[in-house]
PDB file of N, CA and C in Angstrom:
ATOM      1  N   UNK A   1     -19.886  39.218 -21.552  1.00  0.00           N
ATOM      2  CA  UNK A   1     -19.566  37.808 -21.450  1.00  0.00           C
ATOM      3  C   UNK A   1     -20.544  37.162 -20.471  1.00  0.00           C
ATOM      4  N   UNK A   2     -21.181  36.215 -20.709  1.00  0.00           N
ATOM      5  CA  UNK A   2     -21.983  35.421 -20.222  1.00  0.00           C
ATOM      6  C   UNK A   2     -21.501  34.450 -19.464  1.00  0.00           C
ATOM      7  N   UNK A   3     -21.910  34.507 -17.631  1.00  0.00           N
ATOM      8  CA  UNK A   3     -21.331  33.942 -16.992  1.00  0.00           C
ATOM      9  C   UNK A   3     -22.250  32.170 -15.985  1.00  0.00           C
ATOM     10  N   UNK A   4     -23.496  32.159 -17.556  1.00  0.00           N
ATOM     11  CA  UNK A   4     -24.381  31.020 -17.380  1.00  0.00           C
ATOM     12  C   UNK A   4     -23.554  29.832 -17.064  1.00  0.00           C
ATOM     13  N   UNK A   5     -22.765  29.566 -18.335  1.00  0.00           N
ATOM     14  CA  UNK A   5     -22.351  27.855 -18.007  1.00  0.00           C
ATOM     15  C   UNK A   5     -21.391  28.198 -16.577  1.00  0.00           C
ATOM     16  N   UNK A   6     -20.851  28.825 -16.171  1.00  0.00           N
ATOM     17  CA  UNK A   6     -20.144  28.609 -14.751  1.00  0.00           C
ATOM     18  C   UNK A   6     -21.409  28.269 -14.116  1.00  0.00           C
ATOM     19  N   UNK A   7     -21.797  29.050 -14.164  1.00  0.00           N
ATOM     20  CA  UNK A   7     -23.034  28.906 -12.532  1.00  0.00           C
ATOM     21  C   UNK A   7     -23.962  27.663 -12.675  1.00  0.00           C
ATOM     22  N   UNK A   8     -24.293  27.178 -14.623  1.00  0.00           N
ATOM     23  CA  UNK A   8     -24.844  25.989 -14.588  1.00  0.00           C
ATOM     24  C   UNK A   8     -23.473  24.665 -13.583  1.00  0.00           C
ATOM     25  N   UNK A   9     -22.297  24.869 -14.519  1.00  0.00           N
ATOM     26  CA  UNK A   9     -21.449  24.211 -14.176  1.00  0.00           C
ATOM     27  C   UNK A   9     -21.769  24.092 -11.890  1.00  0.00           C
ATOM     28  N   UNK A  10     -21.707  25.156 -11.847  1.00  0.00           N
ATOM     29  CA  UNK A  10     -21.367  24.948 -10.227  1.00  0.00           C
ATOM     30  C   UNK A  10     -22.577  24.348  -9.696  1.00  0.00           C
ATOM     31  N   UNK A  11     -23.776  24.650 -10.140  1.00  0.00           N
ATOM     32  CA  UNK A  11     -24.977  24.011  -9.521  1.00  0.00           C
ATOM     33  C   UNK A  11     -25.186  22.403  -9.754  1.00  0.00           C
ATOM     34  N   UNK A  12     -24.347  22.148 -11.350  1.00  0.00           N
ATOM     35  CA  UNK A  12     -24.304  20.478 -11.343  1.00  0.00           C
ATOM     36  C   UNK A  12     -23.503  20.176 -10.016  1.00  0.00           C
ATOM     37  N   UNK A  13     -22.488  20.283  -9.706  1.00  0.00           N
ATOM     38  CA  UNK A  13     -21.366  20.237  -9.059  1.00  0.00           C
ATOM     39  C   UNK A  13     -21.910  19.966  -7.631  1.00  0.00           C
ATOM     40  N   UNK A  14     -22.896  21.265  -7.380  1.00  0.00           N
ATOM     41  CA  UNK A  14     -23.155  21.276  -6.100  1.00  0.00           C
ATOM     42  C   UNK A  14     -24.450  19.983  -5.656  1.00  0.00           C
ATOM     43  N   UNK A  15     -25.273  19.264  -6.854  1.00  0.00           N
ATOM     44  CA  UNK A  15     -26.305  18.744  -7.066  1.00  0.00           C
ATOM     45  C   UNK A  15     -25.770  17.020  -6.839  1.00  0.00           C
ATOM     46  N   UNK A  16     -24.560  17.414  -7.552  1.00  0.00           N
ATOM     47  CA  UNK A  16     -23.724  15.542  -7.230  1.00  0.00           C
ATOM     48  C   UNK A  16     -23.614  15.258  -5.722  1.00  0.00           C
ATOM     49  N   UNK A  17     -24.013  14.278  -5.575  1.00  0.00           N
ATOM     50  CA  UNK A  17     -23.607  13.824  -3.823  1.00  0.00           C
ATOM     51  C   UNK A  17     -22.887  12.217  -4.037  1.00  0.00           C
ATOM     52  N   UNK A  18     -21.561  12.170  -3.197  1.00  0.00           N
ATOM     53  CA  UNK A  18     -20.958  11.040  -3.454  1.00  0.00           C
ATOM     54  C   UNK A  18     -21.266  10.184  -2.737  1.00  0.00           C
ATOM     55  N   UNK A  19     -21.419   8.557  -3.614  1.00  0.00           N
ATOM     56  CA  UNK A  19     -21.805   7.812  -3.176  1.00  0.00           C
ATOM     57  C   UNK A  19     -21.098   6.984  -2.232  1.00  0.00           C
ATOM     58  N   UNK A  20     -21.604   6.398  -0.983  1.00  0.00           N
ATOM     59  CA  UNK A  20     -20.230   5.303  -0.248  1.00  0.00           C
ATOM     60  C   UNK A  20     -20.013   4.306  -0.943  1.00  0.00           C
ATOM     61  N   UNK A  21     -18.836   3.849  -0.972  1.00  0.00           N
ATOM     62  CA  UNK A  21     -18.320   2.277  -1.319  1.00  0.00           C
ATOM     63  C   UNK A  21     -19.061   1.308  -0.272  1.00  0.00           C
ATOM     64  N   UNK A  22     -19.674   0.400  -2.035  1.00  0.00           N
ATOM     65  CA  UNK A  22     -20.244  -0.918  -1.221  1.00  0.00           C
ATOM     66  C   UNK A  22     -19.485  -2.015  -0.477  1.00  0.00           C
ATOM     67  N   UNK A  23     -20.310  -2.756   0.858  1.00  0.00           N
ATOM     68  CA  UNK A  23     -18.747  -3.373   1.409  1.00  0.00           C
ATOM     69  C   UNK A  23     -18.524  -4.632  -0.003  1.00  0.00           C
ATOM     70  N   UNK A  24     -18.669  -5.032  -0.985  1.00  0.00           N
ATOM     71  CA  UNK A  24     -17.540  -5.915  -1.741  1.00  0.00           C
ATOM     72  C   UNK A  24     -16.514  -4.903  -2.233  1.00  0.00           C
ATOM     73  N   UNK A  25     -16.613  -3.750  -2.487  1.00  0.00           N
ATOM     74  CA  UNK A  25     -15.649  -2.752  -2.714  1.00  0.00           C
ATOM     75  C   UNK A  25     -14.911  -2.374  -1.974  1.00  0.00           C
ATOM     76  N   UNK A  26     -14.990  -2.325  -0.509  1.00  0.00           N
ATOM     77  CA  UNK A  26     -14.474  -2.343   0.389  1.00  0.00           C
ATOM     78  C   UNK A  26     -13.347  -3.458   1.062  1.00  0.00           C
ATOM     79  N   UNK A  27     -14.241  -4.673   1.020  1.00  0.00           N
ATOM     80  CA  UNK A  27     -13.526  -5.695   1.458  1.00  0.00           C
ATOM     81  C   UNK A  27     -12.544  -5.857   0.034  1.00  0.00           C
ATOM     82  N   UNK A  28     -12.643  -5.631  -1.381  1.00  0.00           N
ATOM     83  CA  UNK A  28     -11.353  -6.070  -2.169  1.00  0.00           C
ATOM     84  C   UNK A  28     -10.973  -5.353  -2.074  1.00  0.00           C
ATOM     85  N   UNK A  29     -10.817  -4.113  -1.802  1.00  0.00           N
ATOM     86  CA  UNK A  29      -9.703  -3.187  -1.239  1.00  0.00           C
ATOM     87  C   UNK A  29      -9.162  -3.549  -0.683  1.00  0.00           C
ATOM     88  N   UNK A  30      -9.702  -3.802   0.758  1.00  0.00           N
ATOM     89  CA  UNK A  30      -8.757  -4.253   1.992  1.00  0.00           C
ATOM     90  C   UNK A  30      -7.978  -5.434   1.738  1.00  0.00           C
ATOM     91  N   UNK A  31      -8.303  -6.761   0.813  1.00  0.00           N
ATOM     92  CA  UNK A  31      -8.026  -8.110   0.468  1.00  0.00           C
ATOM     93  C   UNK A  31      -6.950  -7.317  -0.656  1.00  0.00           C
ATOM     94  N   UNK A  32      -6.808  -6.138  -1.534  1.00  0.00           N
ATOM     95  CA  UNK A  32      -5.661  -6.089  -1.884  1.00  0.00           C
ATOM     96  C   UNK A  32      -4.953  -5.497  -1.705  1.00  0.00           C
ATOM     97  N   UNK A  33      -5.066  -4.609  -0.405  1.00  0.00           N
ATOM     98  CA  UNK A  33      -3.749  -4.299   0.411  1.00  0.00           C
ATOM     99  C   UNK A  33      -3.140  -5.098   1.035  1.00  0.00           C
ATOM    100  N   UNK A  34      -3.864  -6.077   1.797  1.00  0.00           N
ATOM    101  CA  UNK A  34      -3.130  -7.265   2.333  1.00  0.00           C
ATOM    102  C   UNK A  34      -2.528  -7.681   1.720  1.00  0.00           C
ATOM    103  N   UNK A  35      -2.753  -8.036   0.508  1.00  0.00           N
ATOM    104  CA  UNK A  35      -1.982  -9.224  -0.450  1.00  0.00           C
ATOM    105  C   UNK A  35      -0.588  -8.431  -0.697  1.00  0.00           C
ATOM    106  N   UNK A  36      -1.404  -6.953  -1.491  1.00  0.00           N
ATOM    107  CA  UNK A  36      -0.038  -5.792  -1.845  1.00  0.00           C
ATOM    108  C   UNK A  36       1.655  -6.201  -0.916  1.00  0.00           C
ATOM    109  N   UNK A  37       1.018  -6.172   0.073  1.00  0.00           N
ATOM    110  CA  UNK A  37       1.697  -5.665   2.212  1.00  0.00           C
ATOM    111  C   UNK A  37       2.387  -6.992   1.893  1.00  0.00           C
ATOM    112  N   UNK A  38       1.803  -8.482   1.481  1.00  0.00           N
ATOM    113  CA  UNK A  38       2.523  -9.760   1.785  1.00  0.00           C
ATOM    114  C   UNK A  38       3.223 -10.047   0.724  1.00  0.00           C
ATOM    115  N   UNK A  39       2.670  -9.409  -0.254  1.00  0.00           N
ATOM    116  CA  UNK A  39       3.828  -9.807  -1.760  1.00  0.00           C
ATOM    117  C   UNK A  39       4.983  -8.464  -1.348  1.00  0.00           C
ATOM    118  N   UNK A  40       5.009  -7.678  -0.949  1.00  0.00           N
ATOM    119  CA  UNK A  40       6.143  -6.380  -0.726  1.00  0.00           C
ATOM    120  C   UNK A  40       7.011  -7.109   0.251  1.00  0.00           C
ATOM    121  N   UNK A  41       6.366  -7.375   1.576  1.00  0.00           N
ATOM    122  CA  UNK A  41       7.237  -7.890   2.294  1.00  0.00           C
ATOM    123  C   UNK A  41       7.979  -9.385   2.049  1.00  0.00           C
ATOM    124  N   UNK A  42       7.403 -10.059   0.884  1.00  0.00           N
ATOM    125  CA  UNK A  42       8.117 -11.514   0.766  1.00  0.00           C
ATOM    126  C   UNK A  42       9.367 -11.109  -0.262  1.00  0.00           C
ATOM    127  N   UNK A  43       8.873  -9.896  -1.171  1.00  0.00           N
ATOM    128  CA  UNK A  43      10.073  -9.875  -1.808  1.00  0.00           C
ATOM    129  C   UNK A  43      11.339  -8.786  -0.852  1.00  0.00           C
ATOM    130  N   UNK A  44      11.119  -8.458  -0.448  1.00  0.00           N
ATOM    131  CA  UNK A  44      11.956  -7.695   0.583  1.00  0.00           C
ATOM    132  C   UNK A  44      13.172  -8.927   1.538  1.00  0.00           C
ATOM    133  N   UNK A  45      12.208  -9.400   1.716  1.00  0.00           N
ATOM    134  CA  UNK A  45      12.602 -11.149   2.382  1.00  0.00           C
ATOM    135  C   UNK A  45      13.781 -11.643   1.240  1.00  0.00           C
ATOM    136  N   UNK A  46      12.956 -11.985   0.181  1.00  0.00           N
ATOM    137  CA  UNK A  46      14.192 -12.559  -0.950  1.00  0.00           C
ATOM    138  C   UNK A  46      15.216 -11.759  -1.266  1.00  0.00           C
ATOM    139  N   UNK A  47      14.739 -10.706  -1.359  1.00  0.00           N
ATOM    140  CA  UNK A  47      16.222  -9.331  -2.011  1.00  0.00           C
ATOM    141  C   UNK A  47      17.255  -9.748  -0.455  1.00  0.00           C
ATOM    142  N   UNK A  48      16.808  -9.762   0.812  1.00  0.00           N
ATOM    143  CA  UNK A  48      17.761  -9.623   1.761  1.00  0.00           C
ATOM    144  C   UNK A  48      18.303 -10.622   1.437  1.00  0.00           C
ATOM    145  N   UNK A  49      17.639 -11.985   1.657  1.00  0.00           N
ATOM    146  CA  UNK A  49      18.355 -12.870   1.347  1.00  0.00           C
ATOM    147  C   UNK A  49      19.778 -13.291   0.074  1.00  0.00           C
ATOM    148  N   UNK A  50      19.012 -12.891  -0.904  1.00  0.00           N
ATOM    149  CA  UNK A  50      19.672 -12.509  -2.442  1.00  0.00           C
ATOM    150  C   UNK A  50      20.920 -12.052  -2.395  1.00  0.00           C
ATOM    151  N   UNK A  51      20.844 -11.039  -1.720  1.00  0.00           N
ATOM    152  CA  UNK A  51      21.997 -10.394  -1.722  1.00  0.00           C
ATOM    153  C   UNK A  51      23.329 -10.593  -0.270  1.00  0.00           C
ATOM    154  N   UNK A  52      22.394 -10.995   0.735  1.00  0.00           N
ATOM    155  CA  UNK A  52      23.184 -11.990   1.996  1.00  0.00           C
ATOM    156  C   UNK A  52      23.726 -12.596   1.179  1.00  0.00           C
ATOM    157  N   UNK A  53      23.145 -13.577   0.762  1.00  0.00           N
ATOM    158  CA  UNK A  53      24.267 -14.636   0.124  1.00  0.00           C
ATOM    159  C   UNK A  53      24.833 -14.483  -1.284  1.00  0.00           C
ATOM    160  N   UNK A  54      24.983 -13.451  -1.461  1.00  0.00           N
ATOM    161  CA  UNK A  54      25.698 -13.202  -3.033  1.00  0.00           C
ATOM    162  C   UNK A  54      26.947 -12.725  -2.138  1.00  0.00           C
ATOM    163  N   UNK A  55      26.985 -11.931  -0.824  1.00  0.00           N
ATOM    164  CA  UNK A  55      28.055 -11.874  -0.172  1.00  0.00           C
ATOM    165  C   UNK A  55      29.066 -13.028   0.210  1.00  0.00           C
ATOM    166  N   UNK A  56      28.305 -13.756   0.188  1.00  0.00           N
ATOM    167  CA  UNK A  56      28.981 -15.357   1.548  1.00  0.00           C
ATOM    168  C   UNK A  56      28.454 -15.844   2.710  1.00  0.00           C
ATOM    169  N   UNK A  57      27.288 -14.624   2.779  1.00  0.00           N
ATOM    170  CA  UNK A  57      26.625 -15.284   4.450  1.00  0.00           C
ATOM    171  C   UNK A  57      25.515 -16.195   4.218  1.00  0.00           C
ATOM    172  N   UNK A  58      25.245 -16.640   3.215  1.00  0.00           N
ATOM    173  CA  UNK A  58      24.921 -17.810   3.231  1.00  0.00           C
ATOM    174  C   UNK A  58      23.181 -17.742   3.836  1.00  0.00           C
ATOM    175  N   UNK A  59      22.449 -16.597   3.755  1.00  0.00           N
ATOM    176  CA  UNK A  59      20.964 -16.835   4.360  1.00  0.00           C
ATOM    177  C   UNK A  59      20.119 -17.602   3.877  1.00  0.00           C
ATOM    178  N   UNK A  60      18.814 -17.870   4.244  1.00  0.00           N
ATOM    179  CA  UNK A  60      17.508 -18.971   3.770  1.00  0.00           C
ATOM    180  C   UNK A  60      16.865 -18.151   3.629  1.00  0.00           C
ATOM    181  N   UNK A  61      15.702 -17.763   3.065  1.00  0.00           N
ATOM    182  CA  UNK A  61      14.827 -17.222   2.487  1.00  0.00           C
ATOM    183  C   UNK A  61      13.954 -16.883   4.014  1.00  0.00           C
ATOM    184  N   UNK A  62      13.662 -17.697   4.394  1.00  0.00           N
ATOM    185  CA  UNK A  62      12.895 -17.534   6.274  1.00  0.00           C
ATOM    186  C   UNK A  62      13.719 -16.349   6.957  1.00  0.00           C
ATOM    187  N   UNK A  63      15.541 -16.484   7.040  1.00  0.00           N
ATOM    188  CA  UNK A  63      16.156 -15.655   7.596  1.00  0.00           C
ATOM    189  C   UNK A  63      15.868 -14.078   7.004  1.00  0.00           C
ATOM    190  N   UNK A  64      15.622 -14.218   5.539  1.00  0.00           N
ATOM    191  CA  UNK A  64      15.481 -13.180   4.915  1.00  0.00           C
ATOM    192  C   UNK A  64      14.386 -12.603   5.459  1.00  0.00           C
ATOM    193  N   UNK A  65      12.870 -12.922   5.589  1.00  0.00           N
ATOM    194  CA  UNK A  65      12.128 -13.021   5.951  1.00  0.00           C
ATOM    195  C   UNK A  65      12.110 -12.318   7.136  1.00  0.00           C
ATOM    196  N   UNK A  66      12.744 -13.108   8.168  1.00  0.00           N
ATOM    197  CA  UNK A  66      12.736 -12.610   9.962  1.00  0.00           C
ATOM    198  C   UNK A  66      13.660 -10.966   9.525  1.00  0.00           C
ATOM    199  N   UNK A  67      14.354 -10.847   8.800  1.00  0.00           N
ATOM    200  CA  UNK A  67      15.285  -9.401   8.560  1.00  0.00           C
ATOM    201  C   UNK A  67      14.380  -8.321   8.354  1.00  0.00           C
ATOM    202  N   UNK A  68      13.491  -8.900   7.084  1.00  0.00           N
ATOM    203  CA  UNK A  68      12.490  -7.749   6.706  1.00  0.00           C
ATOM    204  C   UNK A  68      11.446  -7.595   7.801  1.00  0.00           C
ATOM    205  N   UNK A  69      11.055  -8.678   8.303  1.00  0.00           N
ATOM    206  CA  UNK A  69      10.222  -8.267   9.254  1.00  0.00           C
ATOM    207  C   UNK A  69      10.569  -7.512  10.366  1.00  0.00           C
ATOM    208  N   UNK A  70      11.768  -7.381  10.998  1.00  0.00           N
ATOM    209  CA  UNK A  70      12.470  -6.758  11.356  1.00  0.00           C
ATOM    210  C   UNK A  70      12.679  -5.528  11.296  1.00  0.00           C
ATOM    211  N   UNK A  71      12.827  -5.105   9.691  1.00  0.00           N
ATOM    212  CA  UNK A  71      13.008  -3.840   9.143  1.00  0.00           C
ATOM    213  C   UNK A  71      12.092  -2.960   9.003  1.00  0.00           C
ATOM    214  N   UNK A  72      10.804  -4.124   8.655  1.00  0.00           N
ATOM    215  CA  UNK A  72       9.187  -3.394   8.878  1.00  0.00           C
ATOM    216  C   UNK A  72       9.309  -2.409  10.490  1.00  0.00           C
ATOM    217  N   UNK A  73       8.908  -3.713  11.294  1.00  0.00           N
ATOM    218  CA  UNK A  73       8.797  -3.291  12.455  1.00  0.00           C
ATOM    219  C   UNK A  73       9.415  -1.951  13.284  1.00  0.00           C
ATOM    220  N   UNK A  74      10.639  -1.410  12.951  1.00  0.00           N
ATOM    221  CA  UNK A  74      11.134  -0.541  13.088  1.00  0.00           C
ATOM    222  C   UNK A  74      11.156   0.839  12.170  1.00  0.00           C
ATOM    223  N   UNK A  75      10.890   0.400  11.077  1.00  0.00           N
ATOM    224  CA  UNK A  75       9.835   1.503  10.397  1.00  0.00           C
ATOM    225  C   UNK A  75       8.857   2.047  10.697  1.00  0.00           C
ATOM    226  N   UNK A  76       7.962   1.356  10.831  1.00  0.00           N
ATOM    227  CA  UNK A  76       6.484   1.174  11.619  1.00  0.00           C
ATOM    228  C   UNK A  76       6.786   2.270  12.624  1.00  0.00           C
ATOM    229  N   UNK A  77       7.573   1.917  13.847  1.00  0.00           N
ATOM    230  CA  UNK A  77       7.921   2.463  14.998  1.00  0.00           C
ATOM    231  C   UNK A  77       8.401   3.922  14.503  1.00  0.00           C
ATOM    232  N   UNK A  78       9.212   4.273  13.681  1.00  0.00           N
ATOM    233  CA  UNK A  78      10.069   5.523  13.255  1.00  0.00           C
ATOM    234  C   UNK A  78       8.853   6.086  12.875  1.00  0.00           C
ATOM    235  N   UNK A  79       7.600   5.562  12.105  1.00  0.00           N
ATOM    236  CA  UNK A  79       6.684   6.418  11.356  1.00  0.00           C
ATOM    237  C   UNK A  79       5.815   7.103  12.437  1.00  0.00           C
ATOM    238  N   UNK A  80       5.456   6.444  13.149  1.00  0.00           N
ATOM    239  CA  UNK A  80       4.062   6.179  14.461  1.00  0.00           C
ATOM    240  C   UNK A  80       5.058   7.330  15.774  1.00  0.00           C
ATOM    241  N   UNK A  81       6.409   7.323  15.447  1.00  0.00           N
ATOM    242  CA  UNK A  81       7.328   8.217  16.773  1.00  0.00           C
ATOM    243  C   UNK A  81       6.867   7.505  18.068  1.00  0.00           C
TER     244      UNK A  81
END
């Protein structure tokens, strides 16, 4: 058994060198994690709210808001120890 194409295989392999990300690839990355991070946390905001007041307490979307941010923040903290 002929063990050419491996060793061709590994020498392509070893011959590839990866290229860095250009910064516009970079920066829309980063521009869509941000966005990701602010659309997650606004709906987090509305669900609190949503469901506050499907109870009776009656929240604003801002209150919802200050909750999740809230909830972030102490996540954050639990993750980081």
């Amino acid at each position: 058994m002929s063990t050419d194409f491996m060793k061709n295989l590994i020498d392509d392999l070893n011959e590839e060198t990866e290229e860095k990300p250009t910064k516009a690839y970079v920066a829309g990355f980063a521009g869509g994690m941000i966005l990701v991070a602010l659309g997650t946390f606004a709906l987090e905001g509305l669900l609190i709210a949503a469901v506050a007041t499907s109870l009776g307490w009656g929240l604003s979307f801002m209150q919802g808001l200050g909750i999740a941010a809230l909830f972030e923040l102490v996540m954050l903290r639990l993750k980081n120890g």
